[in-house]
Protein backbone atom coordinates (compact mmCIF):
# COMPACT_ATOMS: atom_id res chain seq x y z
CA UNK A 1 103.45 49.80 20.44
CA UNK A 2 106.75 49.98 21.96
CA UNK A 3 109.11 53.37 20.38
CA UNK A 4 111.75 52.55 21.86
CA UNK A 5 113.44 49.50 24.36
CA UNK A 6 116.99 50.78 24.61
CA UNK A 7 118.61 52.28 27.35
CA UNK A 8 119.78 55.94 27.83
CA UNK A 9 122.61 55.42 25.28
CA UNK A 10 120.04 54.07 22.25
CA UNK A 11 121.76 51.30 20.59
CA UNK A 12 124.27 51.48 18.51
CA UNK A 13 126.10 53.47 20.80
CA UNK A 14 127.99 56.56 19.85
CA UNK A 15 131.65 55.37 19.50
CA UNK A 16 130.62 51.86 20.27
CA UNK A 17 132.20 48.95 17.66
CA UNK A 18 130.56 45.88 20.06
CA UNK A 19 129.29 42.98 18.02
CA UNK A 20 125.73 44.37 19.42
CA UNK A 21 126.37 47.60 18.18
CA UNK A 22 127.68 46.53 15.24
CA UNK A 23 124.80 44.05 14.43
CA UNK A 24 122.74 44.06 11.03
CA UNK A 25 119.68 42.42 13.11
CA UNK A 26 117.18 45.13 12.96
CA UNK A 27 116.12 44.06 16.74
CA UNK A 28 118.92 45.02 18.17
CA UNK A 29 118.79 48.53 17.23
CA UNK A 30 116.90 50.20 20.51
CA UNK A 31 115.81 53.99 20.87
CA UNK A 32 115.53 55.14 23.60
CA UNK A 33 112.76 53.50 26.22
CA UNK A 34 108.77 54.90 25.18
CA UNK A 35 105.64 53.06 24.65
CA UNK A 36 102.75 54.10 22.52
CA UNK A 37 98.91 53.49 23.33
CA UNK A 38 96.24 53.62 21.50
CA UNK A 39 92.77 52.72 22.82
CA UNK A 40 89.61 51.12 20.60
CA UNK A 41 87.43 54.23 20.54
CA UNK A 42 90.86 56.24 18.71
CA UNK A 43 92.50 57.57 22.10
CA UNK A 44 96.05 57.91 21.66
CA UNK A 45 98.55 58.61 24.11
CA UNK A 46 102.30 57.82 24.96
CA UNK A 47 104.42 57.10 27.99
CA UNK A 48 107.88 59.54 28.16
CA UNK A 49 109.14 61.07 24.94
CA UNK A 50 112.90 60.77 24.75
CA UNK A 51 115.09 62.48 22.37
CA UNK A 52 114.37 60.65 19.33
CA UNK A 53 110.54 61.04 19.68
CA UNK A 54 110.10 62.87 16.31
CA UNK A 55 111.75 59.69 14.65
CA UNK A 56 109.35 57.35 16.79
CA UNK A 57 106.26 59.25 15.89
CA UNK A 58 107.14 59.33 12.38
CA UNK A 59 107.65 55.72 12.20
CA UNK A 60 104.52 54.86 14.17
CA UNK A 61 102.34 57.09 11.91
CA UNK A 62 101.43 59.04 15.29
CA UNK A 63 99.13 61.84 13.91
CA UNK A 64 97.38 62.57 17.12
CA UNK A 65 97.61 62.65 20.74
CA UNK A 66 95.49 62.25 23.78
CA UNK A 67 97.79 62.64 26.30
CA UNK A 68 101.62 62.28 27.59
CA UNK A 69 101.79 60.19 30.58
CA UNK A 70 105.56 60.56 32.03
CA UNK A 71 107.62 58.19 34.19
CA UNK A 72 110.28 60.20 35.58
CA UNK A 73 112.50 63.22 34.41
CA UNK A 74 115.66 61.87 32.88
CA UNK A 75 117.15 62.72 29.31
CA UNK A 76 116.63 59.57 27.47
CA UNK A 77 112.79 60.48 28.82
CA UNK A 78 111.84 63.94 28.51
CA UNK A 79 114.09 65.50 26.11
CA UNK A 80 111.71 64.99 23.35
CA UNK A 81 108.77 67.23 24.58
CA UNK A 82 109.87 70.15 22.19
CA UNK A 83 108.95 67.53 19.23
CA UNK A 84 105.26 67.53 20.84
CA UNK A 85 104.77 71.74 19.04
CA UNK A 86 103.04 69.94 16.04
CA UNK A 87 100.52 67.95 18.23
CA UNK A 88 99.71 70.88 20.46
CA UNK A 89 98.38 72.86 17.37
CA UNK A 90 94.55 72.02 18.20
CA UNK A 91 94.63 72.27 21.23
CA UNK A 92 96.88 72.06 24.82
CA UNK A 93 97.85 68.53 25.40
CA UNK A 94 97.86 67.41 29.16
CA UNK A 95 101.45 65.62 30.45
CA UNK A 96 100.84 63.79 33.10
CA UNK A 97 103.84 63.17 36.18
CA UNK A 98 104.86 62.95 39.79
CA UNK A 99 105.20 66.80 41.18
CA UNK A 100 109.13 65.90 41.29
CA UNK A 101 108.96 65.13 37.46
CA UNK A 102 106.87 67.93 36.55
CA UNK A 103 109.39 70.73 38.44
CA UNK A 104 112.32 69.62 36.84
CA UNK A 105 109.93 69.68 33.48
CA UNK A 106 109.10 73.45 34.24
CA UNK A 107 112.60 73.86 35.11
CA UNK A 108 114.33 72.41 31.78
CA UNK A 109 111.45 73.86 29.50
CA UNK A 110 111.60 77.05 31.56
CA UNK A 111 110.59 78.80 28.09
CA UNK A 112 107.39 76.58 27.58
CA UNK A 113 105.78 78.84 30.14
CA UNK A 114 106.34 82.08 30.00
CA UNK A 115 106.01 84.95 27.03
CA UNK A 116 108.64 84.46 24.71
CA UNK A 117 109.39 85.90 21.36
CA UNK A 118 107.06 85.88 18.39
CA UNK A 119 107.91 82.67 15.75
CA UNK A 120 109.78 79.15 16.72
CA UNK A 121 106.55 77.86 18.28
CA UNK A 122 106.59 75.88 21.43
CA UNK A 123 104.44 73.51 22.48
CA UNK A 124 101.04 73.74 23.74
CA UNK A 125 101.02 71.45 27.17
CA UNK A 126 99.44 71.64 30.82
CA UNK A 127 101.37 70.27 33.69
CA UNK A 128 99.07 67.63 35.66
CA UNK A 129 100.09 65.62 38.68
CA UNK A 130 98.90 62.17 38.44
CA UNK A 131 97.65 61.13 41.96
CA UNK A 132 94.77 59.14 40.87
CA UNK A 133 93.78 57.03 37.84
CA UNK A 134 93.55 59.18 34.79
CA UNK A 135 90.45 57.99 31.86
CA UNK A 136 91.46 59.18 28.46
CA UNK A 137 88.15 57.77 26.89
CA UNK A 138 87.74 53.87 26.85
CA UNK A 139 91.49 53.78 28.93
CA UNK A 140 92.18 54.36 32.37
CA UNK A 141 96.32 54.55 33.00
CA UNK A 142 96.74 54.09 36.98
CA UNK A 143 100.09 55.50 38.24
CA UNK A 144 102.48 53.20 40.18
CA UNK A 145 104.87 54.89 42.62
CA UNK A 146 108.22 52.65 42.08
CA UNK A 147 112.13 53.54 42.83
CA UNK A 148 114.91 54.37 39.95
CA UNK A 149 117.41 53.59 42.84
CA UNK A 150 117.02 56.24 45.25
CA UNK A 151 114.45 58.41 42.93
CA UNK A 152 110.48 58.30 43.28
CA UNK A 153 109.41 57.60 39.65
CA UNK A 154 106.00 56.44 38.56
CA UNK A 155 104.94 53.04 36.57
CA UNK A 156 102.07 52.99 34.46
CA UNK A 157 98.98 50.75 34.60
CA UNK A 158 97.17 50.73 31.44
CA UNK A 159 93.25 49.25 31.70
CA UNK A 160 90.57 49.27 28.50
CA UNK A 161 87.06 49.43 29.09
CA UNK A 162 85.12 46.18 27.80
CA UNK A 163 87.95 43.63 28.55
CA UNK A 164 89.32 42.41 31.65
CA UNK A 165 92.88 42.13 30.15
CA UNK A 166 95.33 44.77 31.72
CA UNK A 167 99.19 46.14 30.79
CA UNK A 168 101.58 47.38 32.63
CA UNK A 169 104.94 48.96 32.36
CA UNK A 170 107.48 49.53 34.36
CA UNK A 171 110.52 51.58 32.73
CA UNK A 172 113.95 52.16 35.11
CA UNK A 173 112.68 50.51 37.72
CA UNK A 174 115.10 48.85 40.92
CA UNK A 175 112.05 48.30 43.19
CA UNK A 176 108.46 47.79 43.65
CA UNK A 177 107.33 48.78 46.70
CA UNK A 178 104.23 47.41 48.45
CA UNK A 179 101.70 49.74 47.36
CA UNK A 180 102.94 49.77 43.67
CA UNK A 181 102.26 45.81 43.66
CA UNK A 182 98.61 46.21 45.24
CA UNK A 183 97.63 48.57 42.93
CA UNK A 184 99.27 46.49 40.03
CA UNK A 185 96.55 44.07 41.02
CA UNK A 186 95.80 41.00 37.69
CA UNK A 187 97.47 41.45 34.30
CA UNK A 188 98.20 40.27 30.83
CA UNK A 189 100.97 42.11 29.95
CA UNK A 190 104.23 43.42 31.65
CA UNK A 191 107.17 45.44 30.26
CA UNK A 192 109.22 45.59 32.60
CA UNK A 193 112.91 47.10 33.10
CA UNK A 194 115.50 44.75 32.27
CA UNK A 195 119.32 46.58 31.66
CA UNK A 196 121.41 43.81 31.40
CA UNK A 197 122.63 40.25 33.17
CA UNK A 198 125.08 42.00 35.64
CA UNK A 199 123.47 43.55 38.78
CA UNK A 200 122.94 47.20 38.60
CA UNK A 201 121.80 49.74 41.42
CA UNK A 202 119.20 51.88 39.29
CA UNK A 203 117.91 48.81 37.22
CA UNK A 204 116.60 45.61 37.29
CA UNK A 205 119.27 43.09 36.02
CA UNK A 206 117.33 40.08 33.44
CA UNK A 207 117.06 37.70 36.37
CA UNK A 208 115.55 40.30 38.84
CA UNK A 209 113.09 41.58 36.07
CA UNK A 210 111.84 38.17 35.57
CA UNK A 211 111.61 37.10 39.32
CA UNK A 212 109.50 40.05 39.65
CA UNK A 213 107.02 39.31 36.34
CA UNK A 214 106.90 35.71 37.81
CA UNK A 215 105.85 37.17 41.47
CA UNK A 216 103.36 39.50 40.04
CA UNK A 217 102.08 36.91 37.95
CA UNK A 218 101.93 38.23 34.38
CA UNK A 219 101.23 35.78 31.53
CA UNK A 220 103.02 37.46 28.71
CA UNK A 221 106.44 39.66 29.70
CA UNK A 222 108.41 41.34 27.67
CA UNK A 223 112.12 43.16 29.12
CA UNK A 224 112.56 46.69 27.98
CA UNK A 225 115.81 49.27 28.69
CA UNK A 226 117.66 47.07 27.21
CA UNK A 227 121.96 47.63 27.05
CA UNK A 228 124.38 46.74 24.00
CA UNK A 229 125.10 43.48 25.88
CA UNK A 230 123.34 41.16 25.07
CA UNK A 231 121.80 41.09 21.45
CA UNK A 232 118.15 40.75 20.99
CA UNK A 233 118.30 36.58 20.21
CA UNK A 234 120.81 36.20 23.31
CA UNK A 235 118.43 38.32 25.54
CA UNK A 236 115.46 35.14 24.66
CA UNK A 237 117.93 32.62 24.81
CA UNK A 238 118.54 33.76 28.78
CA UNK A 239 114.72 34.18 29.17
CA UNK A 240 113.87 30.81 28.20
CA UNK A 241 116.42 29.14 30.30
CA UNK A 242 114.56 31.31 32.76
CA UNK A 243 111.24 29.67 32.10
CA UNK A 244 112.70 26.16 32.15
CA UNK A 245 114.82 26.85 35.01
CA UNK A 246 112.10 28.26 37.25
CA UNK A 247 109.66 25.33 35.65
CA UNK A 248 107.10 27.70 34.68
CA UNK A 249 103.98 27.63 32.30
CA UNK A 250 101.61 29.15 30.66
CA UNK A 251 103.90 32.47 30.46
CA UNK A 252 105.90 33.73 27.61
CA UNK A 253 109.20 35.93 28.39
CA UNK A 254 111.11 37.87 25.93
CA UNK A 255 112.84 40.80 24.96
CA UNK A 256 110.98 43.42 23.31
CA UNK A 257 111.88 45.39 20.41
CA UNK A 258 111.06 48.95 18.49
CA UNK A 259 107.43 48.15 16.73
CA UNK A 260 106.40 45.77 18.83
CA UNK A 261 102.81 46.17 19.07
CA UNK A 262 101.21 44.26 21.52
CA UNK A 263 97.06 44.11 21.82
CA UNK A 264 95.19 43.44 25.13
């Protein structure tokens, strides 16, 4: 399920009176980006927890989790981990990173990990770089090394035991590097980075984002990261002049939106 497909500034943005902004179309209102998995023998995990996780989790009915699987270490990504104390109860939940992500997480949760006063609470998690495939029961999520302009930030491929069917995403992402689309390998599903129509030099503009799902060859794509400029219905209406432009078939392109759930 996707929690969130806005970018950094969630839409509505603060002090923002755009038509967008301003809309009454329930799809157009975008948290910040975060994707929810859940696996068919229960496993539950998520992919970055931004600062309205606690409202995401709530509205998903997320009870439980597996793991935390992060992309990279920016606000609109991490500064939900606090919310993760009343998960950690049972037991220490593994958050899973590149070693760049994980400093600056030991660095901004400095308190996390060492002896602090008595009441509060803090959550319960164990730093683990993710250099190699990680199996959380019946799902395997396979890091991909990408670039948020110049930072190292990982992708996420998410594979189920007993179906061949595979999903990726790929959250603030400029470019895929060679290794990231080898390991990428066949898919179903992308959700890939797409900020906005106008070039941008951390994200993937609509038109990039889709060259790339059509090069990678994914059948079903939805854009994520979304700005307030384009509203949810104009966001399709450039995707499927995309599709008819480009001649393509066989392959659906849209925006996504907060609840989309989406099953392999």
């Amino acid at each position: 399920m996707v929690l969130g497909s806005g970018t950094s500034q969630g839409i509505p943005a603060l002090g923002c009176n755009c038509p967008v902004c301003r809309s009454r179309n329930p799809r157009d209102r975008r948290m910040r980006a975060s994707l929810f998995v859940t696996g068919s023998g229960g496993e539950a995990a998520v992919i970055d927890t931004g600062p309205e996780f606690r409202l995401q989790a709530i509205r998903a009915g997320i009870r439980r989790l597996d793991a935390v699987f992060l992309t990279h270490a920016h606000a609109d990504h991490l500064h939900g981990l606090d919310d993760l104390r009343p998960l950690t109860r049972e037991k220490p939940l593994p958050v899973y990173g590149n070693r760049a992500t994980l400093g600056e997480v030991a660095e901004r949760f400095a308190y996390v990990f060492r002896e602090t006063q008595r009441g509060g609470g803090k959550p319960r998690i164990i730093l683990t770089e993710a250099e190699t495939p990680v199996s959380l029961g019946s799902l395997r999520f396979t890091p991909l090394p990408v670039k948020h302009g110049g930072l190292d930030i990982l992708g996420w491929r998410i594979d189920e035991a007993g179906t061949q069917a595979a999903a990726v995403y790929l959250t603030d992402v400029s470019e895929i590097p060679p290794m990231a689309r080898k390991i990428i390998g066949v898919h179903e599903i992308l959700i890939i980075d797409g900020l906005r129509a106008r070039p941008h030099e951390t994200h993937l503009s609509f038109e990039q984002a889709l060259t790339e799902a059509a090069a990678l060859g994914a059948r079903r794509v939805f854009l994520t990261h979304i700005c307030h400029d384009y509203s949810h219905r104009a966001v399709n209406r450039f995707c499927r002049a995309f599709i008819r432009a480009r001649r393509l078939s066989g392959v659906s392109m849209e925006a996504a939106w907060d609840g989309l759930t989406v099953a392999l």
